[in-house]
Protein backbone atom coordinates (compact mmCIF):
# COMPACT_ATOMS: atom_id res chain seq x y z
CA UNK A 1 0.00 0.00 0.00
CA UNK A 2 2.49 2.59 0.72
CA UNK A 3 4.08 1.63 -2.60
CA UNK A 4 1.65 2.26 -4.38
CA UNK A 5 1.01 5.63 -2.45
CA UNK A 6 4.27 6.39 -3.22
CA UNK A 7 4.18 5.79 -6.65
CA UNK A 8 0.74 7.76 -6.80
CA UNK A 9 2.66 10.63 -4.99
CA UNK A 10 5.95 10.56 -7.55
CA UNK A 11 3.21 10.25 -10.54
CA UNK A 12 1.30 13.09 -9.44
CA UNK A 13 4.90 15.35 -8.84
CA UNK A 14 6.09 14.20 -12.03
CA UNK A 15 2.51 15.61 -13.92
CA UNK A 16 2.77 19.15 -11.50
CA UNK A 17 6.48 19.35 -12.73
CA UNK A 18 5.36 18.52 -16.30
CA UNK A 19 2.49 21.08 -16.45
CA UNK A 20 4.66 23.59 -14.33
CA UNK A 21 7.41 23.48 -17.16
CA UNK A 22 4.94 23.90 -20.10
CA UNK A 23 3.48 27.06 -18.35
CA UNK A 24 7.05 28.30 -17.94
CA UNK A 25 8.26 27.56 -21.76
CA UNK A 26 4.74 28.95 -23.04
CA UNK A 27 4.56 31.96 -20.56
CA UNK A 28 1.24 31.00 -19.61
CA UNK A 29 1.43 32.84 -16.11
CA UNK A 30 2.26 35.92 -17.62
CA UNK A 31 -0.42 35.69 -20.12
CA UNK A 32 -2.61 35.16 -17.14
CA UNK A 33 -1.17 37.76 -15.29
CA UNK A 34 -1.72 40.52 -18.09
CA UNK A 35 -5.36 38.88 -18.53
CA UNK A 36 -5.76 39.41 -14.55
CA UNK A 37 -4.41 43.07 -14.57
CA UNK A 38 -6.73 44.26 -17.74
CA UNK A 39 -9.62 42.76 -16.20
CA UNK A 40 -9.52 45.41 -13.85
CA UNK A 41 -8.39 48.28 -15.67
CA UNK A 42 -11.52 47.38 -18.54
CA UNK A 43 -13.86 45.83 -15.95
CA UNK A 44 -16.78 47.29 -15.31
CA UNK A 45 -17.69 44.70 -11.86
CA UNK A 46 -15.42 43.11 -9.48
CA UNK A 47 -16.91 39.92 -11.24
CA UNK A 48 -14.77 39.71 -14.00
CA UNK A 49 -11.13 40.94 -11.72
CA UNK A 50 -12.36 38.10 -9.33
CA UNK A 51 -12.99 35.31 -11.70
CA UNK A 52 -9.58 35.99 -13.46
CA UNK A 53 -7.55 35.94 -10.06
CA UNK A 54 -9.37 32.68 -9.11
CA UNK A 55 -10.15 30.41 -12.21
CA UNK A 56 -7.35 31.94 -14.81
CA UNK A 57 -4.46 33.33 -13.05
CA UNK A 58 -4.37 32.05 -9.18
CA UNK A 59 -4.43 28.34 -11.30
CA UNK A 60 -1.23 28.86 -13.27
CA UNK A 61 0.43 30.63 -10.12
CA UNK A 62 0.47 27.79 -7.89
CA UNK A 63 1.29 25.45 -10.63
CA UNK A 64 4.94 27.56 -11.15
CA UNK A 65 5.30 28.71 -7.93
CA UNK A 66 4.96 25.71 -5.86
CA UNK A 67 5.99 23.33 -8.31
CA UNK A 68 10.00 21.77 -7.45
CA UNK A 69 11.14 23.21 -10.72
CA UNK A 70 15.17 24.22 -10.59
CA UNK A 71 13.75 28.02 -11.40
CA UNK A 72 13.04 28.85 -7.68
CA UNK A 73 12.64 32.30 -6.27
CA UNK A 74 14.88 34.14 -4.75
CA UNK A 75 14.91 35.78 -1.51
CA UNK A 76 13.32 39.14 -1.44
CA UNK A 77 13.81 41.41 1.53
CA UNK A 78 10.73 43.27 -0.17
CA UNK A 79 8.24 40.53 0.13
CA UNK A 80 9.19 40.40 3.69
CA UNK A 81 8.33 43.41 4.47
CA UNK A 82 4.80 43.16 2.34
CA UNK A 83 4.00 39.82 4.69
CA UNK A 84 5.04 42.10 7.20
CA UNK A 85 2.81 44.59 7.02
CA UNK A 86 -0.50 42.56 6.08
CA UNK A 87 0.83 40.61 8.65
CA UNK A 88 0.65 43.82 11.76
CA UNK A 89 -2.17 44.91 10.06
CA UNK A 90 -3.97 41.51 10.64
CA UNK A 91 -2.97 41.44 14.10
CA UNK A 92 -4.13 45.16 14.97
CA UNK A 93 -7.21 43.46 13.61
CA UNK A 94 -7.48 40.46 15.17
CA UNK A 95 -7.03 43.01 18.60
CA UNK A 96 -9.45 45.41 17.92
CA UNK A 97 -13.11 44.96 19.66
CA UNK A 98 -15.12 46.48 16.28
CA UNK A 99 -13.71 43.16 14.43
CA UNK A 100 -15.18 39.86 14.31
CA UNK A 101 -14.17 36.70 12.95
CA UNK A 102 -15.34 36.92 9.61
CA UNK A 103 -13.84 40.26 8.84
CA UNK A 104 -11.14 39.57 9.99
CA UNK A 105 -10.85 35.89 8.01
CA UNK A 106 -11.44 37.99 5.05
CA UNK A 107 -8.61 40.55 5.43
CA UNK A 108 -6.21 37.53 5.93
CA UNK A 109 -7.31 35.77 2.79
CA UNK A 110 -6.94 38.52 0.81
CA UNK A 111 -3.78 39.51 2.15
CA UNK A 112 -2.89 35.52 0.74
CA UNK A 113 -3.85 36.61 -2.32
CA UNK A 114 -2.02 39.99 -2.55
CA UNK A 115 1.52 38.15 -1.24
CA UNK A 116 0.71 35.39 -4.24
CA UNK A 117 0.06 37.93 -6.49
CA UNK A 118 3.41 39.64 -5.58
CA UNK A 119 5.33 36.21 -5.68
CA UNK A 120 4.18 35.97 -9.43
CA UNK A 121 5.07 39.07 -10.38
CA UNK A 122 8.81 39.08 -9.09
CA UNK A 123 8.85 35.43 -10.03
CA UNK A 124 7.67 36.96 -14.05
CA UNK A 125 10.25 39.21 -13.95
CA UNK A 126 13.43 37.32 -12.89
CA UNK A 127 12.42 34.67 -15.16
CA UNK A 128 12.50 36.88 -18.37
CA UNK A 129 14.17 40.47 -18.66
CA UNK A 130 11.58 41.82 -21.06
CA UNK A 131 8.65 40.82 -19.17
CA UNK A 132 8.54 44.20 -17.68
CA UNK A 133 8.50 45.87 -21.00
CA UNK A 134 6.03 43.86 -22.46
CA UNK A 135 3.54 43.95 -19.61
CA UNK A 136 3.81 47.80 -19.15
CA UNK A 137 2.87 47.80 -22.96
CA UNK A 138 -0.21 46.03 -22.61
CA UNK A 139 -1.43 46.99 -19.49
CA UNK A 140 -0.83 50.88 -20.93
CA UNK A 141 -2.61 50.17 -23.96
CA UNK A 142 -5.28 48.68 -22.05
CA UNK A 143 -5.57 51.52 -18.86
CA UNK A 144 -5.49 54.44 -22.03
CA UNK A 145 -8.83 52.50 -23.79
CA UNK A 146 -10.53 52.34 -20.21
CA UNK A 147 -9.26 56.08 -19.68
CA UNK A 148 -10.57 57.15 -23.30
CA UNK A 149 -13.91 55.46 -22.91
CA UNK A 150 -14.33 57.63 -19.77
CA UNK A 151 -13.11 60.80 -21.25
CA UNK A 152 -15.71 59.91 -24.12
CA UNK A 153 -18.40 59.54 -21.22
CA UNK A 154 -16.95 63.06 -19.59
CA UNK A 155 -17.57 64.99 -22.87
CA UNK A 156 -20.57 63.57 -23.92
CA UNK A 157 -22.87 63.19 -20.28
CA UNK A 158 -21.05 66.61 -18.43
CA UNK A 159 -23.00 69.90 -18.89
CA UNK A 160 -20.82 71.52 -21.34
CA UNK A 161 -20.61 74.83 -19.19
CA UNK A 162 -18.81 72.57 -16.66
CA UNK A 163 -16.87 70.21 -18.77
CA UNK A 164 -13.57 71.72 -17.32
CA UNK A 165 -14.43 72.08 -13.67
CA UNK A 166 -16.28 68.66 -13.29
CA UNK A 167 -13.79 66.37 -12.09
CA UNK A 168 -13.50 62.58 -14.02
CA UNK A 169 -14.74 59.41 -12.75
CA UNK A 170 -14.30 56.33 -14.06
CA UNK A 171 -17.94 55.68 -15.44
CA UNK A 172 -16.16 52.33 -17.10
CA UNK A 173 -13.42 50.27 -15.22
CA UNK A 174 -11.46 49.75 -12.43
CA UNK A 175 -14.05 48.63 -9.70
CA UNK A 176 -14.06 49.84 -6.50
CA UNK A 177 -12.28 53.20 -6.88
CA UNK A 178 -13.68 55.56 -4.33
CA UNK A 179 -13.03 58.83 -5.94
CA UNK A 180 -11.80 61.10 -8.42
CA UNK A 181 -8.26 61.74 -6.14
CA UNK A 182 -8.03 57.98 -6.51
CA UNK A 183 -8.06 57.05 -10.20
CA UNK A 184 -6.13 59.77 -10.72
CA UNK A 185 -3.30 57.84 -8.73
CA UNK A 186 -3.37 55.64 -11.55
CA UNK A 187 -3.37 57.57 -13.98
CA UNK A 188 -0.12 59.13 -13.17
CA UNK A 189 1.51 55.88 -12.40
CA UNK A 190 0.75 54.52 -15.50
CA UNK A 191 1.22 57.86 -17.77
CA UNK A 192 4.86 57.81 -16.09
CA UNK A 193 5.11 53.68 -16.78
CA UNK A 194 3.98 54.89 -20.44
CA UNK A 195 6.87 57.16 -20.90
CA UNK A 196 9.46 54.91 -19.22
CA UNK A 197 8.33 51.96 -21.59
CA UNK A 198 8.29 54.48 -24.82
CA UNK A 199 11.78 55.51 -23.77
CA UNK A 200 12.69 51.39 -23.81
CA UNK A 201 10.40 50.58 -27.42
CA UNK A 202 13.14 48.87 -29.87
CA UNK A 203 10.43 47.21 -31.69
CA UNK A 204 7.82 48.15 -35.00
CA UNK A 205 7.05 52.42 -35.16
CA UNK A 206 3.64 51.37 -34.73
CA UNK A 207 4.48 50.45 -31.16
CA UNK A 208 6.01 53.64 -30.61
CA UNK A 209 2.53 55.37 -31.52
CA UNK A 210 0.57 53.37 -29.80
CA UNK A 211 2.90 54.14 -26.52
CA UNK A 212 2.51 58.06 -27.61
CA UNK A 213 -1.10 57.95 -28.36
CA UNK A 214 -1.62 55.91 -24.60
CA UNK A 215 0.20 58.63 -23.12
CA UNK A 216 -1.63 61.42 -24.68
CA UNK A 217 -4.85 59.98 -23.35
CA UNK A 218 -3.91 59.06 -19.87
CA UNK A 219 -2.38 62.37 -19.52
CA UNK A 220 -5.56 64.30 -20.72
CA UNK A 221 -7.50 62.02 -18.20
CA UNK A 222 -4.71 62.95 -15.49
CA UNK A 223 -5.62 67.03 -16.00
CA UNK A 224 -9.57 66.23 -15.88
CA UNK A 225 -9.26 64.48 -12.23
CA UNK A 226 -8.22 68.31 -11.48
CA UNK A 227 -6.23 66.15 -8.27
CA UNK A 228 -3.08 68.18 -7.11
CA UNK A 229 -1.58 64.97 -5.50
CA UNK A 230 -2.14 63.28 -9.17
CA UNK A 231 -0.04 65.96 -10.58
CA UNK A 232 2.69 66.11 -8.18
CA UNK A 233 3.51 62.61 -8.21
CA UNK A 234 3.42 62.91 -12.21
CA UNK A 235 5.68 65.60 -11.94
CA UNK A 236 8.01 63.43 -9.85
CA UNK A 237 8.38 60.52 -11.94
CA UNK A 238 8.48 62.60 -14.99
CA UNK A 239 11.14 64.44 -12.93
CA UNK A 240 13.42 60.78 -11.95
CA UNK A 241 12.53 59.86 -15.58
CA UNK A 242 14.57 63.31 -16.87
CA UNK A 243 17.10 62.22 -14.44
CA UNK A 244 17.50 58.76 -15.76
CA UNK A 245 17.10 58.79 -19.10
CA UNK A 246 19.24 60.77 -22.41
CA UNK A 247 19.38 64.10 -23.57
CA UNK A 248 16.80 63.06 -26.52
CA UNK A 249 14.26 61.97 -23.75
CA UNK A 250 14.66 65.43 -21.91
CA UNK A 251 13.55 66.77 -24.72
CA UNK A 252 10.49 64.45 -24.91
CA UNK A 253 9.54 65.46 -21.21
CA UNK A 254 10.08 69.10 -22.01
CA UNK A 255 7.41 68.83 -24.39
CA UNK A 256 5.32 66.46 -22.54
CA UNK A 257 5.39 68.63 -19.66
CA UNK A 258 4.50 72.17 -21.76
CA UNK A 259 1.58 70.42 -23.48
CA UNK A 260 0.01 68.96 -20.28
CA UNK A 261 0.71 72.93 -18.95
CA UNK A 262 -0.72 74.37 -22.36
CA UNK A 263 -3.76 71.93 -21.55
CA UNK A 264 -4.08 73.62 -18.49
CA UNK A 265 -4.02 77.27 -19.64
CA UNK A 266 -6.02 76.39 -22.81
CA UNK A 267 -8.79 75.26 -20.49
CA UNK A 268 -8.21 78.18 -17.45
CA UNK A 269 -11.38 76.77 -15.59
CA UNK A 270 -9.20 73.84 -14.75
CA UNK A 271 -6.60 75.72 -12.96
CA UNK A 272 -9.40 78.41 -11.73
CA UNK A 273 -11.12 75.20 -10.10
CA UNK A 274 -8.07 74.22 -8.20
CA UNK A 275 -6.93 77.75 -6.96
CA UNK A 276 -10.46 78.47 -5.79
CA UNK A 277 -10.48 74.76 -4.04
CA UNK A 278 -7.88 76.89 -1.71
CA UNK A 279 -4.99 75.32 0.65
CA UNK A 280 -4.99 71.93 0.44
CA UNK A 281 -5.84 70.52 4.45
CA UNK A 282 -3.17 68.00 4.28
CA UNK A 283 -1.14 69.30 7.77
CA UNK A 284 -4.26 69.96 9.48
CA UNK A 285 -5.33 66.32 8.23
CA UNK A 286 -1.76 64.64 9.82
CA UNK A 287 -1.91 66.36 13.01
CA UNK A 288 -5.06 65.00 13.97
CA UNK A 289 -3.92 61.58 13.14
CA UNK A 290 -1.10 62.16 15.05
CA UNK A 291 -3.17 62.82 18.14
CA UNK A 292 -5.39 59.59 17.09
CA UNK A 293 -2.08 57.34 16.57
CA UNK A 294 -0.94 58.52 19.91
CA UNK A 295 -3.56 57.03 21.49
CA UNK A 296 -2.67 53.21 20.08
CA UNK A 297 1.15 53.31 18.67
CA UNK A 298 1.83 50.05 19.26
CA UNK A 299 -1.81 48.29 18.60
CA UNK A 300 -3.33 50.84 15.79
CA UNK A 301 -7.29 50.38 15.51
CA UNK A 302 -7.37 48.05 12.82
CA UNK A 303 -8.88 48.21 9.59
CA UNK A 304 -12.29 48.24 10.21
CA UNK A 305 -12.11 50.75 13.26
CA UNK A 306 -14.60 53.70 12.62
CA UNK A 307 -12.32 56.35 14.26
CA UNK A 308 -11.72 59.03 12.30
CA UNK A 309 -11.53 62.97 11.97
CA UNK A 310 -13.27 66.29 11.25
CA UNK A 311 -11.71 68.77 9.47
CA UNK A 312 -13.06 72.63 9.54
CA UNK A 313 -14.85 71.88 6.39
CA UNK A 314 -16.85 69.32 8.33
CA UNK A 315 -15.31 66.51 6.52
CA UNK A 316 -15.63 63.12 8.66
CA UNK A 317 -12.13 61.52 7.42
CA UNK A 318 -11.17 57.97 8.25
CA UNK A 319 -7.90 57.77 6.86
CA UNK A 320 -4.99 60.06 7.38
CA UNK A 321 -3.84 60.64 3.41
CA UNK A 322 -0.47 59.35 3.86
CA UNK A 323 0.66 55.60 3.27
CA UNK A 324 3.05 55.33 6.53
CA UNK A 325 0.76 57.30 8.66
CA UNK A 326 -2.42 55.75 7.76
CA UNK A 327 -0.19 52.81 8.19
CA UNK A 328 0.43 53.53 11.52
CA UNK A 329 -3.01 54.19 12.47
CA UNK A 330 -4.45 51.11 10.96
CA UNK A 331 -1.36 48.49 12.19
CA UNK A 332 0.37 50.01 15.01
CA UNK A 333 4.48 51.15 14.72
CA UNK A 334 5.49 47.89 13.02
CA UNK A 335 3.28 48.29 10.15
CA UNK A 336 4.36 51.75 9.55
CA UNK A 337 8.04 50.81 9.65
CA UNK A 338 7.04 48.24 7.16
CA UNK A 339 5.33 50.10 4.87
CA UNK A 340 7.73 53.00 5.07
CA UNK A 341 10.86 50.18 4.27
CA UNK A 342 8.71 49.24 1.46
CA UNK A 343 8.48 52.48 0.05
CA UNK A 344 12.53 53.17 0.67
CA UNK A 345 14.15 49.39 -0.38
CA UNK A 346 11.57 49.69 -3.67
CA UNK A 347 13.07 52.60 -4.75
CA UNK A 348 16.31 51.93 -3.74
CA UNK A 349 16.28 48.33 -5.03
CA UNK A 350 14.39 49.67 -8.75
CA UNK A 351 17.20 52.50 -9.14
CA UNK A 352 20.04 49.50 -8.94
CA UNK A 353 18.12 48.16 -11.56
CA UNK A 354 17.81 50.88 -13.67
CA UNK A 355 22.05 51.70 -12.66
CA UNK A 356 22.97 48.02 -13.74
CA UNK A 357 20.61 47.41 -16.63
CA UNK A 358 18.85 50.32 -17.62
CA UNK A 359 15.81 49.22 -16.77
CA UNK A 360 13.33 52.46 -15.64
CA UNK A 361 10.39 51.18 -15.59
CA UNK A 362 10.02 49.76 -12.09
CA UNK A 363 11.93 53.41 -10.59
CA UNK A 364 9.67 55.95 -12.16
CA UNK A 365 6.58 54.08 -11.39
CA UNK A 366 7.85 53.68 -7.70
CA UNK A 367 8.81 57.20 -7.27
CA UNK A 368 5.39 58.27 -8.81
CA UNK A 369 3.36 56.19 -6.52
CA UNK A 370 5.79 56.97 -3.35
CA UNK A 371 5.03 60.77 -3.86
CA UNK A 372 0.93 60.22 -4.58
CA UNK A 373 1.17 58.57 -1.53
CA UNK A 374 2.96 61.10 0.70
CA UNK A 375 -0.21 63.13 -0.23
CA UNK A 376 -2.89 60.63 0.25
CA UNK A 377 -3.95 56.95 0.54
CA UNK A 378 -4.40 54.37 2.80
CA UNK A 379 -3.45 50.70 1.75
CA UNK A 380 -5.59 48.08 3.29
CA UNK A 381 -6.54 44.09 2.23
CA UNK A 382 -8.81 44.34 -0.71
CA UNK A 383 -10.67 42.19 -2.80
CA UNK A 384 -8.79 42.40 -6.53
CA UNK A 385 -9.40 45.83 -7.75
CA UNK A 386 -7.91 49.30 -8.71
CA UNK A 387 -5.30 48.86 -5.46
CA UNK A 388 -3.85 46.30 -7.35
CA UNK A 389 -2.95 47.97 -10.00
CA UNK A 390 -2.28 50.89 -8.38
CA UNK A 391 0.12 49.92 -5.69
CA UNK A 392 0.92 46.65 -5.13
CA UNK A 393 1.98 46.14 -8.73
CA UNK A 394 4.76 48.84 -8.37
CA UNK A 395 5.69 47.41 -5.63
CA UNK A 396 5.54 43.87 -6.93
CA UNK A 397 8.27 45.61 -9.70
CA UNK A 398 10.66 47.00 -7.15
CA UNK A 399 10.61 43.17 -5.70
CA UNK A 400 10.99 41.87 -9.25
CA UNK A 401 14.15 44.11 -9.51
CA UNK A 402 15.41 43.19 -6.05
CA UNK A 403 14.91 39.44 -7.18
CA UNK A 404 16.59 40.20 -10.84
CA UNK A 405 19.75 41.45 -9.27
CA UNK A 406 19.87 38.77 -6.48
CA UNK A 407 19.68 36.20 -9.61
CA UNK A 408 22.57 38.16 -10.89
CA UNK A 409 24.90 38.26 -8.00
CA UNK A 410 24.20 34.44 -7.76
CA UNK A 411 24.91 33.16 -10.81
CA UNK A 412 27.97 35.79 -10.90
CA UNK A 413 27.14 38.67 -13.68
CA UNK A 414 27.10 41.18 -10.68
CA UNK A 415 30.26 42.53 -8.25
């Protein structure tokens, strides 16, 4: 009997390995991964995002990752710190008296999902060095038709005398976005991932139009969420891009950055709307978190806790518009240490990348996302949606470079 369980154990191995190495040679996890990632940018439900995570992509994921294939994964101090902080943030959960078991057995298997989901993408990109550049190409292709489909809503359903001043929504994709301030978060991480990949297109001059027409449209979309945080962190990676890049793509991001500003001044109720929206309440906004977080530094109140603020406008606020801070109010010290080493090794570990290979990509859309969220955010478990996309799949890049360079060092090409 325990032959023949053996045997049944070795046969079923042998099949996993077998169906784990045709996934790998036919890159059907990254197919599934691209499939997954569009499904939220052009989904109109969470139905469609969940049923690719579960039945298309989660599927393929296991088979590669778990599978004893000789391409394992290597470490990533990044991923740590991602376990990490669902981790703290579980906890502070699991402690807090407005939770209850069912919540809480929900944030933990999503938080499953999200580490798997990071897994697969640093395990993409270590196994091939353009799988960067061709996701970024599809998944900006795809975020520009979702973007132009809303714009195309925007024109056609806004009053025209308040076209300019109305601020976008997303009448068509990405599920579960709460606000204008929030899609325009990825917008400008994906606008800057446009320009990165456009800077790295070898391939057909049709590509390169494509890239310049996605571009054009996310940027227009970018201007009509009239969302100062959206433009600064634009501004920054545009800013690292100029930085990293040649003399011939300054030039590109000189003109990028005077049309986006001729935009602007060719439509002055934009700019009139956001001067008249006055000082932004950002400090008042921290300091009462600070005073909340004071309270619980070490527990946090969890991420179903209904504490929150009032601003003078009379705004009830539950989160305090900074990724470390809200952090910290949500999981405690530890999860704001983790998140904030997130946030520093990502960048640190995507600007090695881009020093040793020349890879961008990962740094601009790190230091984009790094300065939206310095202005606003919270990141909590979620069910697949636009959080996703818009951080943990930057972040899922900085571990993707952390892994690529660990590869290297390993198998010798690096000092």
């Amino acid at each position: 009997m325990s032959r023949e369980s053996s045997r049944f154990r070795s046969s079923v191995l042998q099949f996993g390995q077998t169906l784990a190495e045709i996934a790998r040679q036919r890159n059907l996890l990254g197919i599934a991964y691209a499939a997954f990632v569009l499904s939220i940018f052009l989904g109109h439900t969470l139905s469609a995002p969940v049923f690719f995570y579960y039945y298309i992509f989660l599927p393929f994921a296991i088979i590669v990752l778990l599978s004893n294939l000789k391409y394992n994964l290597n470490f990533s101090y990044l991923i740590l710190l991602c376990i990490f902080y669902l981790s703290f943030l579980s906890i502070s959960s699991a402690i807090n008296i407005d939770s209850d078991f069912s919540d809480l057995s929900k944030q933990i298997r999503y938080s499953i999902l999200i580490i798997v989901f990071l897994f697969a993408t640093g395990f993409l990109c270590t196994e091939n060095v353009k799988f960067i550049d061709y996701l970024l190409f599809v998944l900006v292709v795809g975020l520009a038709a979702s973007a132009a489909i809303n714009l195309y809503y925007h024109f056609t359903l806004t009053p025209p005398e308040s076209i300019w001043t109305t601020r976008l929504t997303t009448r068509y994709g990405m599920p579960e976005y709460a606000n204008s301030t929030n899609v325009s978060a990825t917008y400008a991480v994906y606008f800057v991932g446009a320009i990165a990949t456009l800077e790295r297109a070898g391939g057909p001059f049709i590509q390169r139009v494509v890239l310049v027409l996605a571009a054009v449209i996310l940027l227009a979309a970018l201007l009509l969420t009239n969302s100062r945080s959206g433009y600064v962190a634009a501004f920054a990676g545009m800013s690292v891009f100029a930085l990293v890049t040649n003399r011939r793509n300054r030039i590109l991001l000189a003109t990028v950055l005077l049309a986006g500003i001729a935009g602007l001044f060719a439509a002055p109720e934009v700019w009139q709307a956001l001067i008249e929206r006055g000082f932004s309440s950002r400090p008042e906004v921290w300091l009462k978190f600070l005073g909340l977080i004071a309270d619980r530094p070490f527990a946090g109140y969890g991420s179903f806790s209904p504490v929150g603020i009032n601003i003078a406008t009379g705004e009830f606020l539950d989160q305090a518009h900074n990724l470390v801070l809200s952090a910290w109010f949500r999981g405690g010290i530890f999860s704001a240490l983790s998140m904030a080493g997130i946030l520093v090794f990502g960048n640190y570990f995507a600007f090695r990348l881009w020093r040793i290979t020349g890879q961008i990509i990962p740094l601009c859309m790190m230091a984009t996302i790094t300065v939206a969220g310095s202005f606003d955010y919270q990141l909590i478990f979620s069910r697949p949606a636009w959080p996703w996309v818009t951080f943990w799949l930057p972040f899922g890049l900085s571990i993707g470079a952390e892994m690529i360079l660990r590869h290297r060092q390993s198998t010798s090409d690096l000092p």
